[in-house]
PDB file of N, CA and C in Angstrom:
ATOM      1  N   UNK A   1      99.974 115.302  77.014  1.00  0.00           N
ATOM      2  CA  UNK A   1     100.697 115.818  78.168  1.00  0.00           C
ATOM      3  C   UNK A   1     101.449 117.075  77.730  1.00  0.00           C
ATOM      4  N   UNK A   2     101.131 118.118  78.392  1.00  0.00           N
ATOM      5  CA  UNK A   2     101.885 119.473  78.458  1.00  0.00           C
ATOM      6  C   UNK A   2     103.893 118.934  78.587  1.00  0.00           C
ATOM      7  N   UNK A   3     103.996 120.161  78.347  1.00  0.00           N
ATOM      8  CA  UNK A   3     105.639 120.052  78.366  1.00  0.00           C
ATOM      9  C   UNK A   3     105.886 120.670  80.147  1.00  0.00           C
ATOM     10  N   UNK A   4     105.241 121.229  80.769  1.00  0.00           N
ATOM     11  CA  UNK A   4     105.185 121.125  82.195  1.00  0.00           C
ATOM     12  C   UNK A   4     104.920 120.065  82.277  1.00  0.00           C
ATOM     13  N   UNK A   5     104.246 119.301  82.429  1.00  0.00           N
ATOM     14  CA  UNK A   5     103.592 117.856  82.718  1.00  0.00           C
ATOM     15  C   UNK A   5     105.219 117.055  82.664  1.00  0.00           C
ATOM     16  N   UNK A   6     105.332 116.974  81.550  1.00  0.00           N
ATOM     17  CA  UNK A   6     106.627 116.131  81.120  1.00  0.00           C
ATOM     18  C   UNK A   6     108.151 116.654  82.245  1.00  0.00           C
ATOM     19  N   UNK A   7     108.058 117.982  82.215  1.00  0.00           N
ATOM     20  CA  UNK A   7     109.393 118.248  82.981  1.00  0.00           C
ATOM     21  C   UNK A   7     109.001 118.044  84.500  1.00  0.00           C
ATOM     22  N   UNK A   8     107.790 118.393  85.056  1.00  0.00           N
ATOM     23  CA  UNK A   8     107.255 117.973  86.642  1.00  0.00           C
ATOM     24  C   UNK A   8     107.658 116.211  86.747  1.00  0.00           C
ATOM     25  N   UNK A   9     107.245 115.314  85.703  1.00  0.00           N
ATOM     26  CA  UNK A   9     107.705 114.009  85.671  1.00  0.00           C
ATOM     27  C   UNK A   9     108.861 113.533  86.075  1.00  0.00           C
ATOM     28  N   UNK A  10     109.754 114.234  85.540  1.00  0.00           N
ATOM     29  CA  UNK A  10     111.425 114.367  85.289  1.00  0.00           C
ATOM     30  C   UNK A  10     111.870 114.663  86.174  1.00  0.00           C
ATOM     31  N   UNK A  11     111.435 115.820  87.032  1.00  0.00           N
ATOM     32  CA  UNK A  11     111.761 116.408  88.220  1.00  0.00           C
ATOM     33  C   UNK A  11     111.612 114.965  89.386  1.00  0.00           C
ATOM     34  N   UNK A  12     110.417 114.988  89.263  1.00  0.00           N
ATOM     35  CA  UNK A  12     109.798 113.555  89.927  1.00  0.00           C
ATOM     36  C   UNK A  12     110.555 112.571  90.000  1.00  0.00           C
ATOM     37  N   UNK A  13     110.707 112.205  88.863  1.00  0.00           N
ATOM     38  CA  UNK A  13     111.603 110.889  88.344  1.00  0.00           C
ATOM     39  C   UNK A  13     112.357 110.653  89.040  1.00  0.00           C
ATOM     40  N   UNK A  14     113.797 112.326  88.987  1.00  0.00           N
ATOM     41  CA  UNK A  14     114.728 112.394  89.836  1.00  0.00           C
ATOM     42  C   UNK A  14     114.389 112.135  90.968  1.00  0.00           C
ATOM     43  N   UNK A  15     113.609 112.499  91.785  1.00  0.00           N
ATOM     44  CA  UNK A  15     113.385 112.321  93.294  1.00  0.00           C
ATOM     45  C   UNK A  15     113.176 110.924  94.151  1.00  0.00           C
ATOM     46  N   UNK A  16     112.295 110.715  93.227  1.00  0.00           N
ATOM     47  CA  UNK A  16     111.397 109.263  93.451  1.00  0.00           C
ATOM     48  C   UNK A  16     112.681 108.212  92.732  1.00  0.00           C
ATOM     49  N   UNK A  17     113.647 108.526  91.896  1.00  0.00           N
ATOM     50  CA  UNK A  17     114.320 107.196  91.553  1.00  0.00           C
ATOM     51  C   UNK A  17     115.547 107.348  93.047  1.00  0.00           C
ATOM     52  N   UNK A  18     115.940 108.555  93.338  1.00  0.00           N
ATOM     53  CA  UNK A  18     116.935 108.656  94.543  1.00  0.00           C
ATOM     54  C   UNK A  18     116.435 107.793  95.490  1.00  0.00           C
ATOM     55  N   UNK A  19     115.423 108.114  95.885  1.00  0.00           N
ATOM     56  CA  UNK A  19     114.870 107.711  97.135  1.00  0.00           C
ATOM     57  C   UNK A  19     114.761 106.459  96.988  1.00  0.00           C
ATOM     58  N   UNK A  20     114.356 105.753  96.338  1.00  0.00           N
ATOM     59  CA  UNK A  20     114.182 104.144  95.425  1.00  0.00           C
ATOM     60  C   UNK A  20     115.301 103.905  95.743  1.00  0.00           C
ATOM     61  N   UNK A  21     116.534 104.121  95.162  1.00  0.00           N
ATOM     62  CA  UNK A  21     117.794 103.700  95.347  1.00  0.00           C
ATOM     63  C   UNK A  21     118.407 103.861  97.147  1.00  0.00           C
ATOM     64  N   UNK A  22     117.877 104.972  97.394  1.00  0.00           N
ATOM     65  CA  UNK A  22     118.257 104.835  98.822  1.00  0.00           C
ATOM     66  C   UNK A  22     118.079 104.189 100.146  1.00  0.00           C
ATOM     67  N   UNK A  23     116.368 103.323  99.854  1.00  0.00           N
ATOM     68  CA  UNK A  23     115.757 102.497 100.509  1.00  0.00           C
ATOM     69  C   UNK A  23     116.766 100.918 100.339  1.00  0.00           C
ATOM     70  N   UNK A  24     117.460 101.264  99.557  1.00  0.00           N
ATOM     71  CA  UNK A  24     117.859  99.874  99.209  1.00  0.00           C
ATOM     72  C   UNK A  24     119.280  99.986  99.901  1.00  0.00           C
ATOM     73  N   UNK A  25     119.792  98.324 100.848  1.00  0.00           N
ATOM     74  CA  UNK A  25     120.808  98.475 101.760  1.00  0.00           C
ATOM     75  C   UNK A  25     121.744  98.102 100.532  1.00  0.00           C
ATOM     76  N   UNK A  26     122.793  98.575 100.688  1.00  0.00           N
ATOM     77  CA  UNK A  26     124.237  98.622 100.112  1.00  0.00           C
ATOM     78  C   UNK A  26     124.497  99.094  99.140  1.00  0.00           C
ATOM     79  N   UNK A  27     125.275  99.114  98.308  1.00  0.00           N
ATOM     80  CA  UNK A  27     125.616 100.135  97.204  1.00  0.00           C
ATOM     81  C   UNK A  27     124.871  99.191  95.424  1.00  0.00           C
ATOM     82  N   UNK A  28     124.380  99.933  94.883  1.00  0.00           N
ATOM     83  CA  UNK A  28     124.074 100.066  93.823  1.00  0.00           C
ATOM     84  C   UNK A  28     125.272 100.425  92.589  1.00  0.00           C
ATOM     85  N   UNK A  29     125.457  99.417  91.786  1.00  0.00           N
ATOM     86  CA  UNK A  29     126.143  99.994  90.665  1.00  0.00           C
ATOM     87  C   UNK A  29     125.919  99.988  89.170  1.00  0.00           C
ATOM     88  N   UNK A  30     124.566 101.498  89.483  1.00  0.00           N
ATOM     89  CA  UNK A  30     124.198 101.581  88.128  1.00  0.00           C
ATOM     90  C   UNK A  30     124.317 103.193  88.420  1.00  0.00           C
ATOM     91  N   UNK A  31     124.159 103.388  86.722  1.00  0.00           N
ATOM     92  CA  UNK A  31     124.810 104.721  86.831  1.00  0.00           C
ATOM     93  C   UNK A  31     123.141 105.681  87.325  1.00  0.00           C
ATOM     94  N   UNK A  32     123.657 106.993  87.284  1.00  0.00           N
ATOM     95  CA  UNK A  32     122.691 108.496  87.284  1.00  0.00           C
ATOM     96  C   UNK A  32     121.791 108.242  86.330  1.00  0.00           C
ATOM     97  N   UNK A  33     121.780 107.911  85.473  1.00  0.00           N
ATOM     98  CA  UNK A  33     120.491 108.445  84.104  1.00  0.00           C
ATOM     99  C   UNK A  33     119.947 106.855  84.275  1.00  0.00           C
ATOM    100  N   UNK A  34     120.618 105.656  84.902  1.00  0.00           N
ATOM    101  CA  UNK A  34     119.402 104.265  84.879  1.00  0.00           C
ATOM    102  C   UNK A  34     118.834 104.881  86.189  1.00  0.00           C
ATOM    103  N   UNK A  35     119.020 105.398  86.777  1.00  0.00           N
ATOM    104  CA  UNK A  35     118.623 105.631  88.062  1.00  0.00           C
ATOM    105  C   UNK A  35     117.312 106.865  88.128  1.00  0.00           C
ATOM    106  N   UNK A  36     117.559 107.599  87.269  1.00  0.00           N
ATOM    107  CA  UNK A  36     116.702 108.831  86.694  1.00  0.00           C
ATOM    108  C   UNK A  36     115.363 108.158  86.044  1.00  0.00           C
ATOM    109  N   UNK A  37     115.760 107.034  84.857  1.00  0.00           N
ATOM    110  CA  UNK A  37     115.087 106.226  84.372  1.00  0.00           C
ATOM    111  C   UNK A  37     114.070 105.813  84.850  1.00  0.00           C
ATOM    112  N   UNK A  38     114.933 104.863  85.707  1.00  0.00           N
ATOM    113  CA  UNK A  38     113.608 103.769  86.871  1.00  0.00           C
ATOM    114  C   UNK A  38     112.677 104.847  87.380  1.00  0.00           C
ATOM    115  N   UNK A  39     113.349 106.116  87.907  1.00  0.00           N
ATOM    116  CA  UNK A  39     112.644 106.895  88.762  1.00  0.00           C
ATOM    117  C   UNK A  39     111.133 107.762  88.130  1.00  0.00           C
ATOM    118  N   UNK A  40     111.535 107.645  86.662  1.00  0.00           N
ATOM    119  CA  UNK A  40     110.485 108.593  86.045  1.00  0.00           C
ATOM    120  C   UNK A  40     109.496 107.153  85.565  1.00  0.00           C
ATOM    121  N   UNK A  41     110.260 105.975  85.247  1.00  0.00           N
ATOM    122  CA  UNK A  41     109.389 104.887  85.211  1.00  0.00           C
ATOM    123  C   UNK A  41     108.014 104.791  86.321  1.00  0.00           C
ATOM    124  N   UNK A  42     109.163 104.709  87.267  1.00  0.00           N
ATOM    125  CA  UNK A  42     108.058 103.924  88.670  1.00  0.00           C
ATOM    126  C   UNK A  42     107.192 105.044  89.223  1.00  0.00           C
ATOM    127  N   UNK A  43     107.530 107.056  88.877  1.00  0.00           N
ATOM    128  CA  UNK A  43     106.478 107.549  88.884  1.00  0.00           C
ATOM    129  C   UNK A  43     105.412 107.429  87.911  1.00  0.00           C
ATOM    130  N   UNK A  44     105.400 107.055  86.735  1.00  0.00           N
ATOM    131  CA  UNK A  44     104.182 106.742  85.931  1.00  0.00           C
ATOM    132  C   UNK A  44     103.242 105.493  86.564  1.00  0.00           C
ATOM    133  N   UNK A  45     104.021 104.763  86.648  1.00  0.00           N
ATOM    134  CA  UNK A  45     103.545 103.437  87.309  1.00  0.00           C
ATOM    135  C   UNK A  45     102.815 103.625  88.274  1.00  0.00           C
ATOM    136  N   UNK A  46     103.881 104.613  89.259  1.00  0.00           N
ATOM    137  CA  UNK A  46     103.262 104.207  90.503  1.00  0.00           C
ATOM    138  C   UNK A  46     101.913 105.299  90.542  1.00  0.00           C
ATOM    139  N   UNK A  47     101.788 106.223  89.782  1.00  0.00           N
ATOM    140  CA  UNK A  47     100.536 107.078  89.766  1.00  0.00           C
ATOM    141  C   UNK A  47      99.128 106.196  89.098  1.00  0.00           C
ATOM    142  N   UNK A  48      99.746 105.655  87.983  1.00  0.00           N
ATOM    143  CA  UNK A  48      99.030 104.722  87.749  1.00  0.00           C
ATOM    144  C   UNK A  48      97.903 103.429  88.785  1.00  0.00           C
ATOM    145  N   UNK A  49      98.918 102.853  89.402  1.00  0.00           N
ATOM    146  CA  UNK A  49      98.356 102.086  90.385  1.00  0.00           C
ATOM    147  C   UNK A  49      97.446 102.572  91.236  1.00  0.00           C
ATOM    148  N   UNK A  50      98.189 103.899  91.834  1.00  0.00           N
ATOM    149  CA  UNK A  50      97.864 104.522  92.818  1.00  0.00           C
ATOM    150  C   UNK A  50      96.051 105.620  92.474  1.00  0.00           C
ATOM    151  N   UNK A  51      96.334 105.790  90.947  1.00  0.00           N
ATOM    152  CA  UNK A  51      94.658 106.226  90.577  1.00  0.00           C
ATOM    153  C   UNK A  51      93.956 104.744  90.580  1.00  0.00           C
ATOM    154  N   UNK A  52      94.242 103.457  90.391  1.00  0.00           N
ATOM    155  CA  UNK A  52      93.596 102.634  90.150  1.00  0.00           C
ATOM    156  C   UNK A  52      92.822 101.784  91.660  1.00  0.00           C
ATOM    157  N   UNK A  53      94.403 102.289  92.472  1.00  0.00           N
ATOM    158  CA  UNK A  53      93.723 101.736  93.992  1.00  0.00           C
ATOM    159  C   UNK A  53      92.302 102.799  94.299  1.00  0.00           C
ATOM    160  N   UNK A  54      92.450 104.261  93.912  1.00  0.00           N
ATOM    161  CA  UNK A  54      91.690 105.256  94.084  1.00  0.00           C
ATOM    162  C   UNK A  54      92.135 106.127  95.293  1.00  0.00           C
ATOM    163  N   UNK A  55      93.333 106.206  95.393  1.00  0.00           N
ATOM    164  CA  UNK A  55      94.247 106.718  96.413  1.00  0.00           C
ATOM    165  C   UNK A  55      95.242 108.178  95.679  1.00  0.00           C
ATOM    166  N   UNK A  56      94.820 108.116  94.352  1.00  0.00           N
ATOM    167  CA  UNK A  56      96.012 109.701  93.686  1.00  0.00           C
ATOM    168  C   UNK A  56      95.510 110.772  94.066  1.00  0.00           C
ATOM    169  N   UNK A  57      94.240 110.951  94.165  1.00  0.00           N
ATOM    170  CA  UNK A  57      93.555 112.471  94.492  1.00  0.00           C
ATOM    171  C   UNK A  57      93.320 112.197  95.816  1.00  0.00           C
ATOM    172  N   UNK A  58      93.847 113.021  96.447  1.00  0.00           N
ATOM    173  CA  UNK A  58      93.870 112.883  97.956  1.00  0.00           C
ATOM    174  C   UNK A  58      93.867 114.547  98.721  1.00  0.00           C
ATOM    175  N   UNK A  59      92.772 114.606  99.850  1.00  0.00           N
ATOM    176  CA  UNK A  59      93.502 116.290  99.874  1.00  0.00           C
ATOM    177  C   UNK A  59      94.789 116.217 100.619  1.00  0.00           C
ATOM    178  N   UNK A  60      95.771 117.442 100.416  1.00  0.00           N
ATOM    179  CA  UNK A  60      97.330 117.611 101.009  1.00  0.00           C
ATOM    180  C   UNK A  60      98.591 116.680  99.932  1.00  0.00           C
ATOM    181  N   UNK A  61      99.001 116.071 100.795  1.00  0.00           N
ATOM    182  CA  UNK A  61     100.317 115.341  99.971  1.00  0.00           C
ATOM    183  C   UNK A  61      99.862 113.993  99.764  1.00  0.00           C
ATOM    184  N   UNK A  62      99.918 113.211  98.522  1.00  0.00           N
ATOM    185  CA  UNK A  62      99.281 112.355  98.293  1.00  0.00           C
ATOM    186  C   UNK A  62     100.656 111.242  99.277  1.00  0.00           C
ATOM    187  N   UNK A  63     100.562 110.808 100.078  1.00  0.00           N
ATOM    188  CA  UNK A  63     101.651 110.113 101.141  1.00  0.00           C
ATOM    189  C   UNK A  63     101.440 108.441 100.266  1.00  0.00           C
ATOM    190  N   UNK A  64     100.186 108.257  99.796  1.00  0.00           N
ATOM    191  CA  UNK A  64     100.150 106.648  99.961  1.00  0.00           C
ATOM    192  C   UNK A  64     100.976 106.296  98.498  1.00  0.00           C
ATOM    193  N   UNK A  65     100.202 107.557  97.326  1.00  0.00           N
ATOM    194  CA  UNK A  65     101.390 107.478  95.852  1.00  0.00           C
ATOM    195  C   UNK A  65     102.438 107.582  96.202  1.00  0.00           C
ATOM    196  N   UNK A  66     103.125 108.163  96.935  1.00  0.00           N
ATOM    197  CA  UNK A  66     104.660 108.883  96.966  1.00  0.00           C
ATOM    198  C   UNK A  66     105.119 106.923  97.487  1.00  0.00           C
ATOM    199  N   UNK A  67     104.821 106.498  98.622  1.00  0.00           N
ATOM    200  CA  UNK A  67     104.968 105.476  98.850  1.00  0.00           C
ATOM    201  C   UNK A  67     105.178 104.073  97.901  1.00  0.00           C
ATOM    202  N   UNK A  68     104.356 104.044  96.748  1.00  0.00           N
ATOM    203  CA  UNK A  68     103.857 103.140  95.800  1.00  0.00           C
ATOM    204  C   UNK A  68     105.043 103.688  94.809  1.00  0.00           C
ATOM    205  N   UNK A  69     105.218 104.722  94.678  1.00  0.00           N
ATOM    206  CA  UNK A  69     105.978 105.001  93.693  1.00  0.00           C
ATOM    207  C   UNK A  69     108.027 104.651  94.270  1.00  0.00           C
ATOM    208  N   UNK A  70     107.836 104.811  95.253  1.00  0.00           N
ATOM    209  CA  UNK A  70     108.983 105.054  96.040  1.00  0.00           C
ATOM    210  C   UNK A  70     109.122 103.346  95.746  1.00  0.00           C
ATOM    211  N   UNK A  71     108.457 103.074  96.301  1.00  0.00           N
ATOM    212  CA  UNK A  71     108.811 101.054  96.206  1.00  0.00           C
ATOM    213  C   UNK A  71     108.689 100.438  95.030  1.00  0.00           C
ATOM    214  N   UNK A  72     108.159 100.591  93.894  1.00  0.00           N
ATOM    215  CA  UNK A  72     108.548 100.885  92.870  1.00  0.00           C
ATOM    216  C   UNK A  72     109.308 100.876  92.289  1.00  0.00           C
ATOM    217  N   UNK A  73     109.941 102.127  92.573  1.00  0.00           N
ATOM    218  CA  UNK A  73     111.493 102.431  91.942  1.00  0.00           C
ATOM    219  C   UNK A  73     112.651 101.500  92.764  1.00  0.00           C
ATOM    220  N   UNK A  74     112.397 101.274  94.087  1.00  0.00           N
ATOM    221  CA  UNK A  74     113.707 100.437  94.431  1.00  0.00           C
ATOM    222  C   UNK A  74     113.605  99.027  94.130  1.00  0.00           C
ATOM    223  N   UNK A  75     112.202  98.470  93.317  1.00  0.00           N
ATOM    224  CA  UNK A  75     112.108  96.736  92.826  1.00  0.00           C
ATOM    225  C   UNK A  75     112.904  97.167  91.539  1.00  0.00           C
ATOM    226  N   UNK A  76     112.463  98.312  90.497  1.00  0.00           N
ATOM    227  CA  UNK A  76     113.162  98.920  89.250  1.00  0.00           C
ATOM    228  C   UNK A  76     114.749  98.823  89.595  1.00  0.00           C
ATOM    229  N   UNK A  77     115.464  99.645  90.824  1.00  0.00           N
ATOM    230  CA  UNK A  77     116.686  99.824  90.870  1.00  0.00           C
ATOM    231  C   UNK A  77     117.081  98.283  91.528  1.00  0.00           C
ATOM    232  N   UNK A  78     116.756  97.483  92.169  1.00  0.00           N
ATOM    233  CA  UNK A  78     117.370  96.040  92.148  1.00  0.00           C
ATOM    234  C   UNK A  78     116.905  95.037  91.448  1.00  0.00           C
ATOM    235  N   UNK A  79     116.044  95.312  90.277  1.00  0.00           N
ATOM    236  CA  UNK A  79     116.164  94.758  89.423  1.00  0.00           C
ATOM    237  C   UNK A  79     117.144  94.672  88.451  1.00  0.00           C
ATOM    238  N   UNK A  80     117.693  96.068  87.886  1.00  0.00           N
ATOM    239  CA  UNK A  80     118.451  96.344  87.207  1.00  0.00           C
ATOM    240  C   UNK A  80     119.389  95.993  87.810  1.00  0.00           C
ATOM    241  N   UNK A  81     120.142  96.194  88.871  1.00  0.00           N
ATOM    242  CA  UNK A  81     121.164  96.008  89.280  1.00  0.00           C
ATOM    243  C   UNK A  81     121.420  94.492  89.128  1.00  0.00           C
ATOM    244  N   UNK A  82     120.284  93.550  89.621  1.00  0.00           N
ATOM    245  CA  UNK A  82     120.709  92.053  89.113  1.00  0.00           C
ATOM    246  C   UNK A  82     120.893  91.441  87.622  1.00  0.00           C
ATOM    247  N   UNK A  83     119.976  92.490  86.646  1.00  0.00           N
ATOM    248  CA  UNK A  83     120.529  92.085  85.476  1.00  0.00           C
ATOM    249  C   UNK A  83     122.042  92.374  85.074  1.00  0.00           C
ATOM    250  N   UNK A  84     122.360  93.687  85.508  1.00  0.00           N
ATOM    251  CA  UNK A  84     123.609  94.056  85.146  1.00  0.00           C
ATOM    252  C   UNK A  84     124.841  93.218  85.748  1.00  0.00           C
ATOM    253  N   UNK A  85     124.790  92.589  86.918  1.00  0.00           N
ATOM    254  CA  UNK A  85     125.322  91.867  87.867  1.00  0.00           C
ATOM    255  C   UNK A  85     125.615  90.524  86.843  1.00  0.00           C
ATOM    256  N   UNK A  86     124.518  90.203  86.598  1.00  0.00           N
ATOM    257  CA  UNK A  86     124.862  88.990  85.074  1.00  0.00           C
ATOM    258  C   UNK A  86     125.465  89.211  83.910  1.00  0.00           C
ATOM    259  N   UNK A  87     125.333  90.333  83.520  1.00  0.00           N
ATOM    260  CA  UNK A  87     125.917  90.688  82.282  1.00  0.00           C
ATOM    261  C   UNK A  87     127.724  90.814  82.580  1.00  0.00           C
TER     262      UNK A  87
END
């Protein structure tokens, strides 16, 4: 992976972990960088899946990855949040 590759991820990450967190009703208390985390997580993942359904190359905006990845990140961000909730 290029070092574009890696920072487009990151960029991603950020986006896709917000949105993850934002789908989710009530407040979250984990910080910015677990949240960045999940987000660059559940875009690998969710590209992953999403070449495996055969749905990543798509012409225009790939809508069904962005989706997969988006839900994703908010099982990642209330997951975490219930471990931390125990701790």
């Amino acid at each position: 992976m290029e070092i574009s590759g890696i920072i487009s991820a990151i960029v991603i990450g950020v986006v896709i972990g917000t949105l993850g967190r934002l789908v989710l009703p009530g407040r979250q208390r984990i910080g910015v960088l677990w949240t960045i985390a999940v987000g660059i997580a559940a875009a690998f993942v969710g590209t992953a899946v999403a070449a495996a359904l055969g749905v990543a190359d798509t012409r225009g905006v790939d809508w069904i990855e962005w989706l997969i990845q988006i839900a994703l990140a908010a099982v990642g961000v209330a997951a975490l949040e219930r471990l931390r909730a125990r701790a």
